[in-house]
Every structure is written in C-alpha cells, then in structure tokens.
C-alpha atoms as a PDB file:
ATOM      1  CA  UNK A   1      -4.929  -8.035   1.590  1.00  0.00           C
ATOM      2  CA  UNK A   2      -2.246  -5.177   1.853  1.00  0.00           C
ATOM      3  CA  UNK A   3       0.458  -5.196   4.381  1.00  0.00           C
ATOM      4  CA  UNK A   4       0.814  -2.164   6.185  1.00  0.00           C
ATOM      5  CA  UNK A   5       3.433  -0.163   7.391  1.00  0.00           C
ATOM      6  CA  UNK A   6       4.354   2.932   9.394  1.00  0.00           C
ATOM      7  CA  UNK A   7       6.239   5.553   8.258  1.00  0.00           C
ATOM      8  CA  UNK A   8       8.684   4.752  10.040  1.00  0.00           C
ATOM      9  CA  UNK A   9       9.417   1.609   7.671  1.00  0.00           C
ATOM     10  CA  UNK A  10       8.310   2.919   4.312  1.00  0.00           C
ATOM     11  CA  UNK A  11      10.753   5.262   5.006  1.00  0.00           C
ATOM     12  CA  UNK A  12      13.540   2.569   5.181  1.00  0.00           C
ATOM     13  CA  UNK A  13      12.061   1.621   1.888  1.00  0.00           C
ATOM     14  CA  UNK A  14      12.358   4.116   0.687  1.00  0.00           C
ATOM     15  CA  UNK A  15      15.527   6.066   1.664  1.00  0.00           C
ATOM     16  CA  UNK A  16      14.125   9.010   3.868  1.00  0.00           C
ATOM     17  CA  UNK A  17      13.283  10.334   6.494  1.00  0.00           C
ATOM     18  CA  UNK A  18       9.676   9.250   8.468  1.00  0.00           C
ATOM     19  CA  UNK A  19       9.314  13.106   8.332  1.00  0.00           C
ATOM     20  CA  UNK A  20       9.526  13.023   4.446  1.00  0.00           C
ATOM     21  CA  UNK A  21       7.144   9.897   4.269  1.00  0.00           C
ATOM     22  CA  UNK A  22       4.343  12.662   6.185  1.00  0.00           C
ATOM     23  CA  UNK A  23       5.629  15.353   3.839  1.00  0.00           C
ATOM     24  CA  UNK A  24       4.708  12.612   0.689  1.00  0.00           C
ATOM     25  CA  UNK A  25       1.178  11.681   2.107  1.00  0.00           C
ATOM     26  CA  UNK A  26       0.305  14.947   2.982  1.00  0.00           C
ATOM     27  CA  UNK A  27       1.096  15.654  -1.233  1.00  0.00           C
ATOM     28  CA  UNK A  28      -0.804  12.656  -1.856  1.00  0.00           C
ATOM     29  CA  UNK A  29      -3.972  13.732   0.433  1.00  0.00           C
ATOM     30  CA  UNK A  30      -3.871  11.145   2.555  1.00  0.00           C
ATOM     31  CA  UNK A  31      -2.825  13.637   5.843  1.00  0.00           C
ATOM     32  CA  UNK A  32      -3.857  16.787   6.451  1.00  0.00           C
ATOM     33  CA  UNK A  33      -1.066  19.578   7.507  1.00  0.00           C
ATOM     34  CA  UNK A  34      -1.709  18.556  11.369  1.00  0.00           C
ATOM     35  CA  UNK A  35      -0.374  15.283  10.627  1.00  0.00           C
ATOM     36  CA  UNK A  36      -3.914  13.201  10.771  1.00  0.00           C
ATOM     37  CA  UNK A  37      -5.128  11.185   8.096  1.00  0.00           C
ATOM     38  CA  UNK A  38      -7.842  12.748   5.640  1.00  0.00           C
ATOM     39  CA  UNK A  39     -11.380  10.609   5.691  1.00  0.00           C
ATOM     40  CA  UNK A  40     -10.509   9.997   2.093  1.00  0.00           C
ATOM     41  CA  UNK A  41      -7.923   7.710   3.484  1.00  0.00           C
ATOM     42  CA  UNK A  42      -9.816   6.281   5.883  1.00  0.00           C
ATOM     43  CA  UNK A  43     -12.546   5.494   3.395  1.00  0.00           C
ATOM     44  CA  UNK A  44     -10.293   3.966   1.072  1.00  0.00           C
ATOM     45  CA  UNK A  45      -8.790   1.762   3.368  1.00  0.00           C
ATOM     46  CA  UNK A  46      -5.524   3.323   2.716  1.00  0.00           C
ATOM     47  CA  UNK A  47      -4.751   3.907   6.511  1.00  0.00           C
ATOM     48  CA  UNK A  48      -5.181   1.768   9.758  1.00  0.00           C
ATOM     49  CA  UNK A  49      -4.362   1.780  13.165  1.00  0.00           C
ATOM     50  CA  UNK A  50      -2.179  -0.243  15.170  1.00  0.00           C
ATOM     51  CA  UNK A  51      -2.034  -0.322  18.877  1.00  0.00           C
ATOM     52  CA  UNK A  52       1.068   0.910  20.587  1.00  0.00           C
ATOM     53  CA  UNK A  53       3.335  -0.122  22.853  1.00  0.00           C
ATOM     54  CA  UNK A  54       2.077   2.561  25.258  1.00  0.00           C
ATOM     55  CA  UNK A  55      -1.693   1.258  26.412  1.00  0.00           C
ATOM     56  CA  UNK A  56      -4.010   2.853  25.256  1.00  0.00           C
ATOM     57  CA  UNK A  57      -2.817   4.531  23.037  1.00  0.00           C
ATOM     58  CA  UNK A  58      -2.091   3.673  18.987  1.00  0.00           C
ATOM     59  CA  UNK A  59       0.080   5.071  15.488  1.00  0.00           C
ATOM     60  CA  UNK A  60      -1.232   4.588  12.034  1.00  0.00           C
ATOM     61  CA  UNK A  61      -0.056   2.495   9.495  1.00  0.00           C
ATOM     62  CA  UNK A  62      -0.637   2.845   5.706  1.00  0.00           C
ATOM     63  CA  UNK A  63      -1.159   0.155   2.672  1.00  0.00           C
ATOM     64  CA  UNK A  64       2.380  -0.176   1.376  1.00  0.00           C
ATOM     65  CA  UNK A  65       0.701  -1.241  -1.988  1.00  0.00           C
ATOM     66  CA  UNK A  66      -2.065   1.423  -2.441  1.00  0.00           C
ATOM     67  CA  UNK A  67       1.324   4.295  -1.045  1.00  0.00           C
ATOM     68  CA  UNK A  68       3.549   2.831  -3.106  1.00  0.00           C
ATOM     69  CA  UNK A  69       1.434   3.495  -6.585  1.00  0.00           C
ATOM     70  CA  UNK A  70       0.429   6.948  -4.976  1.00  0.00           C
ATOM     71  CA  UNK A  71       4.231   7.886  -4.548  1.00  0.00           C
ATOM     72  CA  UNK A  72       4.887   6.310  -8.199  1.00  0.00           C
ATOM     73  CA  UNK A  73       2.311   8.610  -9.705  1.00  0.00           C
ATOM     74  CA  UNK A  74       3.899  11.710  -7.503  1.00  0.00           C
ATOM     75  CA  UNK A  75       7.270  10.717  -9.030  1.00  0.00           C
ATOM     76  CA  UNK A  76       8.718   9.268  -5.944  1.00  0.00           C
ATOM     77  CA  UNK A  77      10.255   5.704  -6.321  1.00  0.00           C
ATOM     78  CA  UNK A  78      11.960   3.301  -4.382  1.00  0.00           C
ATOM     79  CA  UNK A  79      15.817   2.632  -4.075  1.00  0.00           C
ATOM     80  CA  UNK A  80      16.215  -0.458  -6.704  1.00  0.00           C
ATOM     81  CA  UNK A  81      18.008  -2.196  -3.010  1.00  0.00           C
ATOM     82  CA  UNK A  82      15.167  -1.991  -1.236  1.00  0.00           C
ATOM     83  CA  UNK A  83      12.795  -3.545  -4.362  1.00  0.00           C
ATOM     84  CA  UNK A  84      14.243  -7.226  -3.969  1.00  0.00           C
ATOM     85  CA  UNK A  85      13.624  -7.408  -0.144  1.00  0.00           C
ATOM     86  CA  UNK A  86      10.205  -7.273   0.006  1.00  0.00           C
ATOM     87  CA  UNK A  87       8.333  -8.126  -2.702  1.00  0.00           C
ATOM     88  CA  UNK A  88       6.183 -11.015  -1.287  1.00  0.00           C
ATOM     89  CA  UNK A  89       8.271 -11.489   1.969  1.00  0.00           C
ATOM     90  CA  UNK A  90       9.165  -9.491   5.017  1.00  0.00           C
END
C-alpha cells in the first residue's frame, strides 16, 4: 500500500511551496482550479482523506508513489537530498 502525504510534505520533498504542489496536481488532473480533487483521483485511489485536527472537519492527502511518477512524467523531480530519506522509511 502507498503512503500518503499532504502537500504540505511532498512539498518538503520536493523543494516548494504547498501552493506549487496544488499548482502540479492541478497540471496532472488530479485537482480541479477550485482546489478539490477530480473523481479521476478519487477513482484511482490517488487521493484520501485524513481527519483534522479541527473535529469534524478533514485535508486530503495524496499517494506519494502514484504523485511522484505523475510529477516524473510532467518533468518535475525531486531534490537528489530528499531521495535518500525516504525511500522505505519515514
């Protein structure tokens, strides 16, 4: 199974902004301009949920594997320092 993250910490992977992590799924159609993820993601299994710390309330979180070849084949690749820290660890 695929871990998932928010953007929040594939942006840390990946050297930018959360901001620029929306920008990048909204290239790959996984979010629509609004900021919500397509169906096609949900169908997939590409996106999740995750509840917040605020009850009731939740964020989504996306498969770092199934984002990560999506970014690849948009031309967007991670920072070599970031490649040794988390292949199969935290």
């Amino acid at each position: 199974m695929s871990k998932y993250l928010s953007q929040t910490e594939l942006g840390k992977l990946y050297g930018v902004t959360p901001f620029q992590i929306g920008k990048w799924l909204v290239e790959a159609g996984l979010r629509d301009k609004k900021g919500k993820p397509t169906a096609e993601a949900f169908r997939l299994g590409i996106v999740a949920t995750r509840p917040s710390t605020n009850p009731g309330t939740y964020y989504y979180v996306w498969s770092q594997g199934e984002v990560e070849n999506l970014f690849h084949d948009l031309g967007y690749e991670r920072p070599k320092s970031t490649l040794l820290t988390t292949k199969g660890g935290k």
